[in-house]
C-alpha atoms as a PDB file:
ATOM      1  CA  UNK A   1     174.282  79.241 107.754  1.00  0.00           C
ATOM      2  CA  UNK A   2     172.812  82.067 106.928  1.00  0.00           C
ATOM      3  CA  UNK A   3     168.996  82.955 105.890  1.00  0.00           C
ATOM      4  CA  UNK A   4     168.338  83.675 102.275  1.00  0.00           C
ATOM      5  CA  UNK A   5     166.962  86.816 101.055  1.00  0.00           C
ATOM      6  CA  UNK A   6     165.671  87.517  98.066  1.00  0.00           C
ATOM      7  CA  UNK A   7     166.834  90.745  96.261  1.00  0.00           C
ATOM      8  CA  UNK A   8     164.552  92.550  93.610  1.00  0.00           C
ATOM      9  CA  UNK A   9     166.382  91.582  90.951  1.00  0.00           C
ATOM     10  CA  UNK A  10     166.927  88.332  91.068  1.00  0.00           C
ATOM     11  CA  UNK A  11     162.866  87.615  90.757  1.00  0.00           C
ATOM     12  CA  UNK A  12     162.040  85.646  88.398  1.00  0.00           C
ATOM     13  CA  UNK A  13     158.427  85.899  87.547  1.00  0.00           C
ATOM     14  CA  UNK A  14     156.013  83.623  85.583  1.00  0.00           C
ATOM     15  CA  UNK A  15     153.063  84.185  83.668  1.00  0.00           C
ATOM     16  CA  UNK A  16     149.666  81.940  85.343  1.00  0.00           C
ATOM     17  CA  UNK A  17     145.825  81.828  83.709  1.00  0.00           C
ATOM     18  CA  UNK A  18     143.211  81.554  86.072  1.00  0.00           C
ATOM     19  CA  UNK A  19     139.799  80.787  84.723  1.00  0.00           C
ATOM     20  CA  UNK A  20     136.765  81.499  86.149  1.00  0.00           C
ATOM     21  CA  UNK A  21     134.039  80.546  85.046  1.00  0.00           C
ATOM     22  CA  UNK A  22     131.727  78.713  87.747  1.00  0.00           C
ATOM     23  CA  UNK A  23     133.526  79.505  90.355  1.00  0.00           C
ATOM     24  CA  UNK A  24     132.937  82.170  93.690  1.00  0.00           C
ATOM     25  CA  UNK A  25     134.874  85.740  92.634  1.00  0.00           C
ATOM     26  CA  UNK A  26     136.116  85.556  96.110  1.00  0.00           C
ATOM     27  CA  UNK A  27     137.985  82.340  95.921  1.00  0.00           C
ATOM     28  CA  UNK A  28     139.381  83.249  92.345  1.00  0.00           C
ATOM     29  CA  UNK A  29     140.608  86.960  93.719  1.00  0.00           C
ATOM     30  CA  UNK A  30     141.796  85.186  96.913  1.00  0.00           C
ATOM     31  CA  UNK A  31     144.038  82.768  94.844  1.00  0.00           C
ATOM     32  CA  UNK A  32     145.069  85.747  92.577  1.00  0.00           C
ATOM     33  CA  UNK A  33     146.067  87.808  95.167  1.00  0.00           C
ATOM     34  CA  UNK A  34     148.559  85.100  96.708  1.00  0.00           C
ATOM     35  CA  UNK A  35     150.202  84.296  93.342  1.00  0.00           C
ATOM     36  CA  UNK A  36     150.725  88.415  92.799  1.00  0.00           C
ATOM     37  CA  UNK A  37     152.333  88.712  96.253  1.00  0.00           C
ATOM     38  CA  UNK A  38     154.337  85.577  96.049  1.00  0.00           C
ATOM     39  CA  UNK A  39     153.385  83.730  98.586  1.00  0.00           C
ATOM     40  CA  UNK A  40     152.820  80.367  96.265  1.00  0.00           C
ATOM     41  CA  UNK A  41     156.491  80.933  96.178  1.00  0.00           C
ATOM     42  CA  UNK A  42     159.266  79.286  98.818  1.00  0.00           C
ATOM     43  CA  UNK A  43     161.546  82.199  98.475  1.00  0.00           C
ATOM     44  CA  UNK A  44     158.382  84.342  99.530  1.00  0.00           C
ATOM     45  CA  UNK A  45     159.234  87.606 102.368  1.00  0.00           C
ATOM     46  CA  UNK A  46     156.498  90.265 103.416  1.00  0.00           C
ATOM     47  CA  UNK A  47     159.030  93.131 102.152  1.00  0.00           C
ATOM     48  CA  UNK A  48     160.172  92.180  98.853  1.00  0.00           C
ATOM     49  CA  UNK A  49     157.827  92.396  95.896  1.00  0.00           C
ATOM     50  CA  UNK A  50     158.713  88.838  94.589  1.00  0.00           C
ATOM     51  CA  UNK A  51     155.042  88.249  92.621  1.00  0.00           C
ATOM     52  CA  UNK A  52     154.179  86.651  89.069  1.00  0.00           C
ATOM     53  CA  UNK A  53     152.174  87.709  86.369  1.00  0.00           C
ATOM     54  CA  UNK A  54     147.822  86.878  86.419  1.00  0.00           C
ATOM     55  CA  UNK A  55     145.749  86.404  83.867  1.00  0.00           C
ATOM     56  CA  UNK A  56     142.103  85.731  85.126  1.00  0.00           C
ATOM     57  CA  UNK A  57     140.126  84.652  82.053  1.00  0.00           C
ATOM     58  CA  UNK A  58     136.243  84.164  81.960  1.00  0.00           C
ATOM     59  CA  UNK A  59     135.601  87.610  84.712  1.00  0.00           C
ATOM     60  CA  UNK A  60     132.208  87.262  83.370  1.00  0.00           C
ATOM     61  CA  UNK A  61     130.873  83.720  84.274  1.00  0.00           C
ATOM     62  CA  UNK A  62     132.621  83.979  87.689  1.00  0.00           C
ATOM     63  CA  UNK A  63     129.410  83.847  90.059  1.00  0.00           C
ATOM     64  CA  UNK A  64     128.181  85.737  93.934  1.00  0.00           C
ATOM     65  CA  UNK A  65     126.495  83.454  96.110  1.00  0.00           C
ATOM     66  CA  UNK A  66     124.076  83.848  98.186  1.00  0.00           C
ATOM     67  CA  UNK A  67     122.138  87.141  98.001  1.00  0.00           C
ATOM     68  CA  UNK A  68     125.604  89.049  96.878  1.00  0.00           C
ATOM     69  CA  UNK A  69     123.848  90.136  93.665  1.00  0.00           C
ATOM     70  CA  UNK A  70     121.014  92.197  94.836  1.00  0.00           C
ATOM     71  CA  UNK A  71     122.314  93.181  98.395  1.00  0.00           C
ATOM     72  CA  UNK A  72     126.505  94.195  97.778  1.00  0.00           C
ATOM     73  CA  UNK A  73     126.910  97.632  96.791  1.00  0.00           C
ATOM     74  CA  UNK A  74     129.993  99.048  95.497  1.00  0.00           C
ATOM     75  CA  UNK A  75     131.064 102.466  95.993  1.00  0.00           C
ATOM     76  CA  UNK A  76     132.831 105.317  94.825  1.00  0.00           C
ATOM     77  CA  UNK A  77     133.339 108.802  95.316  1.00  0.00           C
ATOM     78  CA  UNK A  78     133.988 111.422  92.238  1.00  0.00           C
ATOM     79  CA  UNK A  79     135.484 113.840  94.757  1.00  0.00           C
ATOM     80  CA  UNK A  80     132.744 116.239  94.870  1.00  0.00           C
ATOM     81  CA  UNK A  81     130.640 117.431  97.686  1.00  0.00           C
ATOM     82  CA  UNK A  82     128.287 115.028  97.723  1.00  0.00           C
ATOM     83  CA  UNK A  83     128.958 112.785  94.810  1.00  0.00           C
ATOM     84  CA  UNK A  84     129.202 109.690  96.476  1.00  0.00           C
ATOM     85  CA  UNK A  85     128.019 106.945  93.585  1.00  0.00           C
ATOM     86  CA  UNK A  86     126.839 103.662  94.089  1.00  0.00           C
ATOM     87  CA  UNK A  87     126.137 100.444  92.207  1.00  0.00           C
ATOM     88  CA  UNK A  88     124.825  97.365  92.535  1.00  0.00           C
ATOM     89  CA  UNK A  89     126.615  94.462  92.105  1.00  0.00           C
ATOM     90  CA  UNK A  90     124.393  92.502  90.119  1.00  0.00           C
ATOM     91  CA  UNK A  91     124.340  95.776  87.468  1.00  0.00           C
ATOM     92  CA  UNK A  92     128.089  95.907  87.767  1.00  0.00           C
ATOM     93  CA  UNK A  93     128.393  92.268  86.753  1.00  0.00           C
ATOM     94  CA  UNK A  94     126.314  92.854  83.901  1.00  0.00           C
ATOM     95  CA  UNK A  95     127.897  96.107  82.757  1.00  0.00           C
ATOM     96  CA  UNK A  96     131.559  95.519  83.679  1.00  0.00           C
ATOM     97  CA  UNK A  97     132.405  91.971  85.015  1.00  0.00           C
ATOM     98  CA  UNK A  98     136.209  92.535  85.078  1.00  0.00           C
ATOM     99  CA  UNK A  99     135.298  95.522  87.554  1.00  0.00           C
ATOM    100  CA  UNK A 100     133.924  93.591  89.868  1.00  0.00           C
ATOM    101  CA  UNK A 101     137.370  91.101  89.758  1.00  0.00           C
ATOM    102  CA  UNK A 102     139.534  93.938  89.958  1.00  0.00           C
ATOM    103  CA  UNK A 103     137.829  95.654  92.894  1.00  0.00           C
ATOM    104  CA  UNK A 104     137.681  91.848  94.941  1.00  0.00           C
ATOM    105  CA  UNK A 105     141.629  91.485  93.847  1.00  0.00           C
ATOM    106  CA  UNK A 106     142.267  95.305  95.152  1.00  0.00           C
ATOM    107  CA  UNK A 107     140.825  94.078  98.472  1.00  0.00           C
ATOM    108  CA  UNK A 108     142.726  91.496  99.185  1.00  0.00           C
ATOM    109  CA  UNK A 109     146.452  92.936  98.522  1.00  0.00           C
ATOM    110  CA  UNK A 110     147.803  95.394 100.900  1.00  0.00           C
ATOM    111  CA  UNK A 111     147.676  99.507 100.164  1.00  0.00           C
ATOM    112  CA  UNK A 112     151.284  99.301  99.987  1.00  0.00           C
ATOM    113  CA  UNK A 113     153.811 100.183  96.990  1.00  0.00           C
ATOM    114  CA  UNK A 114     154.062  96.624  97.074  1.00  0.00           C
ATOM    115  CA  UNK A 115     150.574  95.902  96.684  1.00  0.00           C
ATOM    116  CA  UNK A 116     150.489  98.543  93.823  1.00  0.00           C
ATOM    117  CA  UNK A 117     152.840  96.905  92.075  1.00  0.00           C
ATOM    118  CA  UNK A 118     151.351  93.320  92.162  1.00  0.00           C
ATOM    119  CA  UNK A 119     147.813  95.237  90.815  1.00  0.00           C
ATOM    120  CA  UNK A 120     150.435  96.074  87.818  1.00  0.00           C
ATOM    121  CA  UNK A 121     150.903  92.178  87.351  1.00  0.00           C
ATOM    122  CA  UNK A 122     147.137  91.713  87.198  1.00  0.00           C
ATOM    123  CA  UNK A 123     145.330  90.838  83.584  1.00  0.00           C
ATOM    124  CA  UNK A 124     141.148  90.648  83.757  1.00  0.00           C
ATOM    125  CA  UNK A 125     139.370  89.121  80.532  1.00  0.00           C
ATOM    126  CA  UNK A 126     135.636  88.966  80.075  1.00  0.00           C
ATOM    127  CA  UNK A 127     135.532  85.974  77.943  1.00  0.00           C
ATOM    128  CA  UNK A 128     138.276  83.235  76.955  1.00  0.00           C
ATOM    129  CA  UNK A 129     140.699  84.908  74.970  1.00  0.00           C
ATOM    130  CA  UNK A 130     143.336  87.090  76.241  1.00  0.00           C
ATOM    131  CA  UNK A 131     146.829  88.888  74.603  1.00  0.00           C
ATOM    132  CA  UNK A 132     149.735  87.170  76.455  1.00  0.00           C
ATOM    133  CA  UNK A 133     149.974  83.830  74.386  1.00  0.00           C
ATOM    134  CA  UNK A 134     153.951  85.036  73.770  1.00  0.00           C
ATOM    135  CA  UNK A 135     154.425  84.797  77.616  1.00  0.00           C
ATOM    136  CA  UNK A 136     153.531  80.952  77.766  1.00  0.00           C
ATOM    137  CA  UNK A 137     151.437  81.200  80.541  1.00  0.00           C
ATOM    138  CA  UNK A 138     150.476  77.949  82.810  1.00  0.00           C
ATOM    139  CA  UNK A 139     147.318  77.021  83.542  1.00  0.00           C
ATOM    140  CA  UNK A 140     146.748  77.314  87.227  1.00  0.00           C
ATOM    141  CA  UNK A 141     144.261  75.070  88.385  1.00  0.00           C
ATOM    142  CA  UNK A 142     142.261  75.706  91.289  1.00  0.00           C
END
């Protein structure tokens, strides 16, 4: 018997909705993260990108506990001397809340191909509604 590996093409991904509203971002980008590698899958292997599809719904109720809101600061550099620009993440909730998923989602995959890929395969909605109804997605309860 031999062991079964899974070839690129023979993936078969699946559309899930993640909602987050009340809940930490971390848990919600932690969950995301191991539905776009495919590790919720049994087939699942470290160098084959064998992922579904994420739909996170509701970026902006998602909450920061503790003092995350007034002490995390998120930053970026424009690629200037000197340019390095920084934000609070309280501001950043307020001013882009699917930012702020994106960027905890980014974190948690690897800075591989693989993991650029499964960033392809992620969907971030401020409120309730989002564009994929035609995919069928399943609610994927936390």
């Amino acid at each position: 018997m031999s062991t079964f590996m899974p070839k690129a093409g023979e993936i078969d991904r699946k559309w899930y909705v993640i909602d987050a509203a009340g809940k930490p971002v971390g848990r919600v980008a932690a969950l995301a993260a191991d539905i776009l590698r495919g590790k919720t899958k049994p087939i699942f292997v470290p160098h084959v990108d064998c992922g579904d599809f994420v739909i996170i719904v509701n970026a902006d109720k998602a909450i920061l506990t503790g003092n995350k809101l007034e002490k995390k600061i998120y930053y970026r550099h424009t690629g200037y001397i000197g340019h390095l620009k920084q934000v609070k993440a309280g501001t950043l909730m307020q001013t882009k809340p699917t930012k702020v998923m994106e960027l905890a989602v980014k974190g948690m995959v690897p800075n591989t191909t693989i993991g650029r890929a499964a960033l392809n395969r992620l969907h971030v909605y401020a409120g309730a509604e989002h564009k994929h109804q035609a995919q069928k997605p399943e609610v994927w309860d936390m």
